[in-house]
PDB file of N, CA and C in Angstrom:
ATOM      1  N   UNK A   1      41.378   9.503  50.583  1.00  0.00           N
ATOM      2  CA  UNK A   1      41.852   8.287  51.201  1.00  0.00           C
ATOM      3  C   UNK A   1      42.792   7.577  50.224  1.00  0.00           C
ATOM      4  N   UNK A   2      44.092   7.522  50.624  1.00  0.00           N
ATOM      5  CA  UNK A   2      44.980   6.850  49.738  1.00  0.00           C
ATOM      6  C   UNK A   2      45.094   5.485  49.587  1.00  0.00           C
ATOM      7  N   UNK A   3      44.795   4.627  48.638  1.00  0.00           N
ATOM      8  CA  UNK A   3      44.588   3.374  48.529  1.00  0.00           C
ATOM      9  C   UNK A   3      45.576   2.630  47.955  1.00  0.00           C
ATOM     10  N   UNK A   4      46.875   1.849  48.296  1.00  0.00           N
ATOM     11  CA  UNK A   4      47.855   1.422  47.803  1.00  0.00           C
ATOM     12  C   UNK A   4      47.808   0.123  47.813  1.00  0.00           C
ATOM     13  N   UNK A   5      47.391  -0.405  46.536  1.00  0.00           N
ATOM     14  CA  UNK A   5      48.050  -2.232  46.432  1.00  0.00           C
ATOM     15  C   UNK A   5      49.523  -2.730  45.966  1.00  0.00           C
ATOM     16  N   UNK A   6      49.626  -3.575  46.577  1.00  0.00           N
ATOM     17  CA  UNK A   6      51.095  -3.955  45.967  1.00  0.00           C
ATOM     18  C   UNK A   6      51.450  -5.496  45.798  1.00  0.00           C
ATOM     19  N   UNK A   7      51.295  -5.460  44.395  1.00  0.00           N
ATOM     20  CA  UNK A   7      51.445  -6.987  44.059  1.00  0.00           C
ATOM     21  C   UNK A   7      52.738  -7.509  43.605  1.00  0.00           C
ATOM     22  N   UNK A   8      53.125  -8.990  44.682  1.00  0.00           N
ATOM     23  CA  UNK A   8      54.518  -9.408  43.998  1.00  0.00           C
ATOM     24  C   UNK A   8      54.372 -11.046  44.432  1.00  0.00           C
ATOM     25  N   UNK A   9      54.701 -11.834  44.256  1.00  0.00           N
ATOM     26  CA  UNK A   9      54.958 -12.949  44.246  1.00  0.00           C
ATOM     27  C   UNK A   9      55.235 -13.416  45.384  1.00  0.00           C
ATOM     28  N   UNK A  10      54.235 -14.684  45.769  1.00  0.00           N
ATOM     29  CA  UNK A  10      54.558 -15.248  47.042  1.00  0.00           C
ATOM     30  C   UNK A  10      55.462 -15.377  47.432  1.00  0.00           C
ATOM     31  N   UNK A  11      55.805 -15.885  48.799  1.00  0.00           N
ATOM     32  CA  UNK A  11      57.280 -16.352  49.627  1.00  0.00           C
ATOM     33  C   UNK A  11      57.731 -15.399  50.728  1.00  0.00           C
ATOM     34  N   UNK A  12      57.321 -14.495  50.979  1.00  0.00           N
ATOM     35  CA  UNK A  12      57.993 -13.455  51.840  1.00  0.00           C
ATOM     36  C   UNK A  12      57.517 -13.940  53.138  1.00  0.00           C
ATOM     37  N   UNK A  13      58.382 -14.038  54.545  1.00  0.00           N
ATOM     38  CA  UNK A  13      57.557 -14.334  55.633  1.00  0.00           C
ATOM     39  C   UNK A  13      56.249 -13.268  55.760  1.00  0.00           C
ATOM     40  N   UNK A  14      55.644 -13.600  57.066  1.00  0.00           N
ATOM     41  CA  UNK A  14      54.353 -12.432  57.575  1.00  0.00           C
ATOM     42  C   UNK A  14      55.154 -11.009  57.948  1.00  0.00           C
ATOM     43  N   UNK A  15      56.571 -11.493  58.803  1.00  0.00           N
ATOM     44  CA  UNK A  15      56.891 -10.032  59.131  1.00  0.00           C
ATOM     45  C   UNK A  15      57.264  -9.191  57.880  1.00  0.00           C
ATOM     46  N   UNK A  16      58.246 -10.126  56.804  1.00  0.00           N
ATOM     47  CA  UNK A  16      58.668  -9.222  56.320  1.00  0.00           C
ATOM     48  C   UNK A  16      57.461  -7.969  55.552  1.00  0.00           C
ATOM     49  N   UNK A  17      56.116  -8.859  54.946  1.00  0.00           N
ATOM     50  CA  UNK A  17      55.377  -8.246  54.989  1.00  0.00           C
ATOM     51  C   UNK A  17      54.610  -7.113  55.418  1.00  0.00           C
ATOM     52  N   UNK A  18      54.646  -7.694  56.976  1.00  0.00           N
ATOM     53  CA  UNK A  18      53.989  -6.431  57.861  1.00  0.00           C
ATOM     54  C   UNK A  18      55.249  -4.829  57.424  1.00  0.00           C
ATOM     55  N   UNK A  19      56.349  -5.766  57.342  1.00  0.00           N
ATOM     56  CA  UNK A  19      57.451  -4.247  57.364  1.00  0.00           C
ATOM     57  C   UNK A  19      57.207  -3.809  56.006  1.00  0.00           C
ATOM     58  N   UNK A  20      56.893  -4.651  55.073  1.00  0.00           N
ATOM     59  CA  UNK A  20      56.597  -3.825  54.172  1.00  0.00           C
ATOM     60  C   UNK A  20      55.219  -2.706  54.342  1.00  0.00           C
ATOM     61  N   UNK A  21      54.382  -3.205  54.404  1.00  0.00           N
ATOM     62  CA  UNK A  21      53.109  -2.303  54.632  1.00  0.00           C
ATOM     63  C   UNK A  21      53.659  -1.177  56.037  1.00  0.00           C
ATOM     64  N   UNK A  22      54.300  -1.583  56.756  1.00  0.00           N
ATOM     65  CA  UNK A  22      54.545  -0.635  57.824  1.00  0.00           C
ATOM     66  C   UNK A  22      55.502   0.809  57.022  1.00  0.00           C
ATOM     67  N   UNK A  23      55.782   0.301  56.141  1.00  0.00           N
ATOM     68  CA  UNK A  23      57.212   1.549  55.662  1.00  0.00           C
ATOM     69  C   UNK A  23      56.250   1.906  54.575  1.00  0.00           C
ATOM     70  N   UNK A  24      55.419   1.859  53.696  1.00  0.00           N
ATOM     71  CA  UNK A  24      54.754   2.511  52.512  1.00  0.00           C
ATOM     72  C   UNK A  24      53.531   3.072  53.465  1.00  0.00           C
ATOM     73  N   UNK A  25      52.714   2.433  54.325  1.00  0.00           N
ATOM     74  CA  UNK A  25      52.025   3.508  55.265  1.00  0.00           C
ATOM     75  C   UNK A  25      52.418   4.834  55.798  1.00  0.00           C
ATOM     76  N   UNK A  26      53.696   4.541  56.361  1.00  0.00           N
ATOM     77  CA  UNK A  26      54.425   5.728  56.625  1.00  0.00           C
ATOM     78  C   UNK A  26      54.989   6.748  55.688  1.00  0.00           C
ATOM     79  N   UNK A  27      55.120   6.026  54.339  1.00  0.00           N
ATOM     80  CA  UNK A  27      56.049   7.033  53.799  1.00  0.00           C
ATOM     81  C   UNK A  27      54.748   7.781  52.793  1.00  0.00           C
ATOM     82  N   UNK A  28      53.744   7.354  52.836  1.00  0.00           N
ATOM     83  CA  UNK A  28      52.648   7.637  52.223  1.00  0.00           C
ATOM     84  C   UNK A  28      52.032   9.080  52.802  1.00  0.00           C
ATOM     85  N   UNK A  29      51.900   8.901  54.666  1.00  0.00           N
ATOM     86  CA  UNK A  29      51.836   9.286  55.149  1.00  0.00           C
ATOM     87  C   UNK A  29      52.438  10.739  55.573  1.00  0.00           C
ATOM     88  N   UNK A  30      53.869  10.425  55.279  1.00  0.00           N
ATOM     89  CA  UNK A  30      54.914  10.989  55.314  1.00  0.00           C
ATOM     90  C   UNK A  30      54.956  12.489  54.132  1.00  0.00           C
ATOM     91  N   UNK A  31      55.064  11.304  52.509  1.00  0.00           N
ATOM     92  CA  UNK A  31      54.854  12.344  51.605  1.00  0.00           C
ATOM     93  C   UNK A  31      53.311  13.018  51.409  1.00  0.00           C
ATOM     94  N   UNK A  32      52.310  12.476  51.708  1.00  0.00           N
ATOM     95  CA  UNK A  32      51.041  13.444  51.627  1.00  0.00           C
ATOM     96  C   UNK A  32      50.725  14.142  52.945  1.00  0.00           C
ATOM     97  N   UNK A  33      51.016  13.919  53.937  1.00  0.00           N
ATOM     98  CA  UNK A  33      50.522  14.458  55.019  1.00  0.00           C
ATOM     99  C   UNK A  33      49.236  13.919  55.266  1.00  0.00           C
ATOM    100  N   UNK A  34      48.505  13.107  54.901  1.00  0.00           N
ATOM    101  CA  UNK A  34      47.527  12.776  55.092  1.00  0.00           C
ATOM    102  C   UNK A  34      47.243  12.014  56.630  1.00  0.00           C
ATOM    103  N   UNK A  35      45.894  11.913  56.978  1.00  0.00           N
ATOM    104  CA  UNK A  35      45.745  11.242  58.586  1.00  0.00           C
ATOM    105  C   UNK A  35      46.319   9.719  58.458  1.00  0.00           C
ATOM    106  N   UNK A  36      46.848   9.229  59.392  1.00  0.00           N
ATOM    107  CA  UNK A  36      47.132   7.616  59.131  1.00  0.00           C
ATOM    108  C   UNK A  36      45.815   6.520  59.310  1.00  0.00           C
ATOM    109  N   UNK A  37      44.858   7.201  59.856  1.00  0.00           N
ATOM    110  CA  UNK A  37      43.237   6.333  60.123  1.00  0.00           C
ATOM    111  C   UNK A  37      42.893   6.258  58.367  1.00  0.00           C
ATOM    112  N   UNK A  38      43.316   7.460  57.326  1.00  0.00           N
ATOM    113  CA  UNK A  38      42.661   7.521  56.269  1.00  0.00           C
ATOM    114  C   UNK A  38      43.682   6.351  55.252  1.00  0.00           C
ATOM    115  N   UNK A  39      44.912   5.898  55.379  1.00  0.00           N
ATOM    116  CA  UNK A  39      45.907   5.303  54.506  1.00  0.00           C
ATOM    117  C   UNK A  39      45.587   3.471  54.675  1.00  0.00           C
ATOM    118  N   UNK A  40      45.013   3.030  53.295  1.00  0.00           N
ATOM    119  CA  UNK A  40      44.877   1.985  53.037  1.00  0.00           C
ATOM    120  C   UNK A  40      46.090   1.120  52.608  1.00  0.00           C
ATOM    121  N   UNK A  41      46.489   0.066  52.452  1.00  0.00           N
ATOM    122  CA  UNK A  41      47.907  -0.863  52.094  1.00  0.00           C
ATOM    123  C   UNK A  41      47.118  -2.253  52.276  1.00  0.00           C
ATOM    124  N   UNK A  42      47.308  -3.000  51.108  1.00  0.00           N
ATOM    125  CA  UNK A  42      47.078  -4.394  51.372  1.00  0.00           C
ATOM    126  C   UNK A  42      48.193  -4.854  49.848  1.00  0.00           C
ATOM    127  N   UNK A  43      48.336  -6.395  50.173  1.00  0.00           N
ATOM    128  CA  UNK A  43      49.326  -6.934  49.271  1.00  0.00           C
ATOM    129  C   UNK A  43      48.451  -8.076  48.629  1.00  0.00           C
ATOM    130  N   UNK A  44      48.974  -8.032  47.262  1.00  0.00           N
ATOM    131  CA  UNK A  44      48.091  -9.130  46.532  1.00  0.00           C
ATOM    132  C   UNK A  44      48.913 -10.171  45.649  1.00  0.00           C
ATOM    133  N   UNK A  45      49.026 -10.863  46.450  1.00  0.00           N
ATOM    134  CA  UNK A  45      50.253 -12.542  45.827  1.00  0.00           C
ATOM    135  C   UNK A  45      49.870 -13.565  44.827  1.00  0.00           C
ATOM    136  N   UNK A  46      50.536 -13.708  44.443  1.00  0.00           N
ATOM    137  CA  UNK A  46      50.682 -14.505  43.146  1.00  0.00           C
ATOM    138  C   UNK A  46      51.650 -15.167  42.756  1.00  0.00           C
ATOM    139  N   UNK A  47      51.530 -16.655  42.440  1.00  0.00           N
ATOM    140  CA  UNK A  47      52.776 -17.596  42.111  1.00  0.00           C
ATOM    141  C   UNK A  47      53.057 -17.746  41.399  1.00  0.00           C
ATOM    142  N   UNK A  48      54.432 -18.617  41.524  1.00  0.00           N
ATOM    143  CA  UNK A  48      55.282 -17.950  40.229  1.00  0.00           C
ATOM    144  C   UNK A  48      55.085 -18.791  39.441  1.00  0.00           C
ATOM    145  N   UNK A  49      53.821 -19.916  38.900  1.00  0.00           N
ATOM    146  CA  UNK A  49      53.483 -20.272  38.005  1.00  0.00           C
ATOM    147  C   UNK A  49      52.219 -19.599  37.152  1.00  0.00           C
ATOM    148  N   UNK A  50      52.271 -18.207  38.022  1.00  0.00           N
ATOM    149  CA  UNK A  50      51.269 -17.394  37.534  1.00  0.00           C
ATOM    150  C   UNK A  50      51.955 -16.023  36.958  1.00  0.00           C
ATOM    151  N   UNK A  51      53.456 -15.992  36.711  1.00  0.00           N
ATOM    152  CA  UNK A  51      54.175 -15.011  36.460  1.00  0.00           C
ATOM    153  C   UNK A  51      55.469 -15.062  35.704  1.00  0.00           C
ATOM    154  N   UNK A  52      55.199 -14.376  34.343  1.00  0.00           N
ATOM    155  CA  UNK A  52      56.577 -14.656  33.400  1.00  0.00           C
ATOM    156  C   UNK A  52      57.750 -13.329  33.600  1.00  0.00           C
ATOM    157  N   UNK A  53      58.829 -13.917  33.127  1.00  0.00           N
ATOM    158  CA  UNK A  53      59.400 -12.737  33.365  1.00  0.00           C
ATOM    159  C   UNK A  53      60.930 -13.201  31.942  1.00  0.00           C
ATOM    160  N   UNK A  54      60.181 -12.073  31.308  1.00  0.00           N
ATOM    161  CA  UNK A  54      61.112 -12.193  29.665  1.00  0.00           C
ATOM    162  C   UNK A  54      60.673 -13.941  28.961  1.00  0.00           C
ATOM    163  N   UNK A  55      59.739 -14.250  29.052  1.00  0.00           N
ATOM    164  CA  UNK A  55      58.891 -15.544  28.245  1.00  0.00           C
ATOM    165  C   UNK A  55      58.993 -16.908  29.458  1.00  0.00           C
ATOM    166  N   UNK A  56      59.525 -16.533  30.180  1.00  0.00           N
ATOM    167  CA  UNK A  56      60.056 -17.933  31.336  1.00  0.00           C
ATOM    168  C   UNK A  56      58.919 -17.545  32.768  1.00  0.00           C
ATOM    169  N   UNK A  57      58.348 -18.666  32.812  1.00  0.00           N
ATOM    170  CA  UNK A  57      57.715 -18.869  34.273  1.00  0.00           C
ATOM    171  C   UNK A  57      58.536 -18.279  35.253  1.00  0.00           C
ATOM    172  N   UNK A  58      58.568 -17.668  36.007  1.00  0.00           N
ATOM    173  CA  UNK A  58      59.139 -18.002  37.544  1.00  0.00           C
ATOM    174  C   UNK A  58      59.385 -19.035  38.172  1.00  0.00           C
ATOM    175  N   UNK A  59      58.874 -19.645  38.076  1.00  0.00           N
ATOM    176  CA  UNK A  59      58.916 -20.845  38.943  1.00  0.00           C
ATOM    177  C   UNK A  59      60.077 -21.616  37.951  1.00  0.00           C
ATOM    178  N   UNK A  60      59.836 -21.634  36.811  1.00  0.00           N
ATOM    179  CA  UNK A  60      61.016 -22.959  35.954  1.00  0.00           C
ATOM    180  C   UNK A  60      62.365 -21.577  35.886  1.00  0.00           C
ATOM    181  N   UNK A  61      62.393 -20.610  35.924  1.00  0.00           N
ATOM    182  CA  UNK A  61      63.323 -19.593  36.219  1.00  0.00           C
ATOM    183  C   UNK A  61      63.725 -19.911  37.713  1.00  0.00           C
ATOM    184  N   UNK A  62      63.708 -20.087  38.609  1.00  0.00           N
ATOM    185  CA  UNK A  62      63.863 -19.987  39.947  1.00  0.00           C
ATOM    186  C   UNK A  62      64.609 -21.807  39.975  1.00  0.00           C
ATOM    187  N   UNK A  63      63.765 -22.669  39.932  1.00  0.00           N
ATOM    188  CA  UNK A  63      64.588 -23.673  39.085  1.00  0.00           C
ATOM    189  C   UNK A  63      65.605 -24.114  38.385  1.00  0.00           C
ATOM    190  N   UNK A  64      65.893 -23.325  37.326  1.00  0.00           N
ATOM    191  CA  UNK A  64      67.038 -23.559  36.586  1.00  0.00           C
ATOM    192  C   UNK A  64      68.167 -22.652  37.579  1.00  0.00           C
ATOM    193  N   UNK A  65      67.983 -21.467  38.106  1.00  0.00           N
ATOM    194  CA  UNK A  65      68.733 -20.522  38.580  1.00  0.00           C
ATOM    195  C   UNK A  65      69.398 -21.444  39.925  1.00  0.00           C
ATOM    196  N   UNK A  66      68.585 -22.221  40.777  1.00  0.00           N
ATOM    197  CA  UNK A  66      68.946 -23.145  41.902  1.00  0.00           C
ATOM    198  C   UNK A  66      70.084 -24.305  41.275  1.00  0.00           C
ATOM    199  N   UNK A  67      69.915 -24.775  40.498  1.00  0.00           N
ATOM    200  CA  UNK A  67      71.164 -25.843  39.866  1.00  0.00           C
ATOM    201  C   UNK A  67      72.321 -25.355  39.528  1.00  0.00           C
TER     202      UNK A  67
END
């Protein structure tokens, strides 16, 4: 049973979501051949005051980048 998490940072609508899990189900699917009843996908979010990227928050990165 293939078990895929995928963690990235809040903000994405629900669909774009669902399309995400809809295209790594499939392609999971796709490259193992495996049954699609057996292929797990869930997403695990996190904000961007919970995420650095090169010593800078996200969030004060996303910030400065908007001005």
């Amino acid at each position: 049973m293939p078990l895929i998490e995928i963690r990235m940072m809040e903000g994405r609508t629900d669909s774009q979501k669902k399309a995400l899990l809809d295209s790594v189900t499939r392609a999971v699917q796709d490259s193992l051949g495996v049954p699609l009843s057996s292929i797990r996908v869930w997403i695990q979010e996190f904000s961007p005051h919970e995420y650095m990227i090169a010593g800078e928050l996200a969030a004060d990165k996303k910030r400065r980048e908007e001005k």
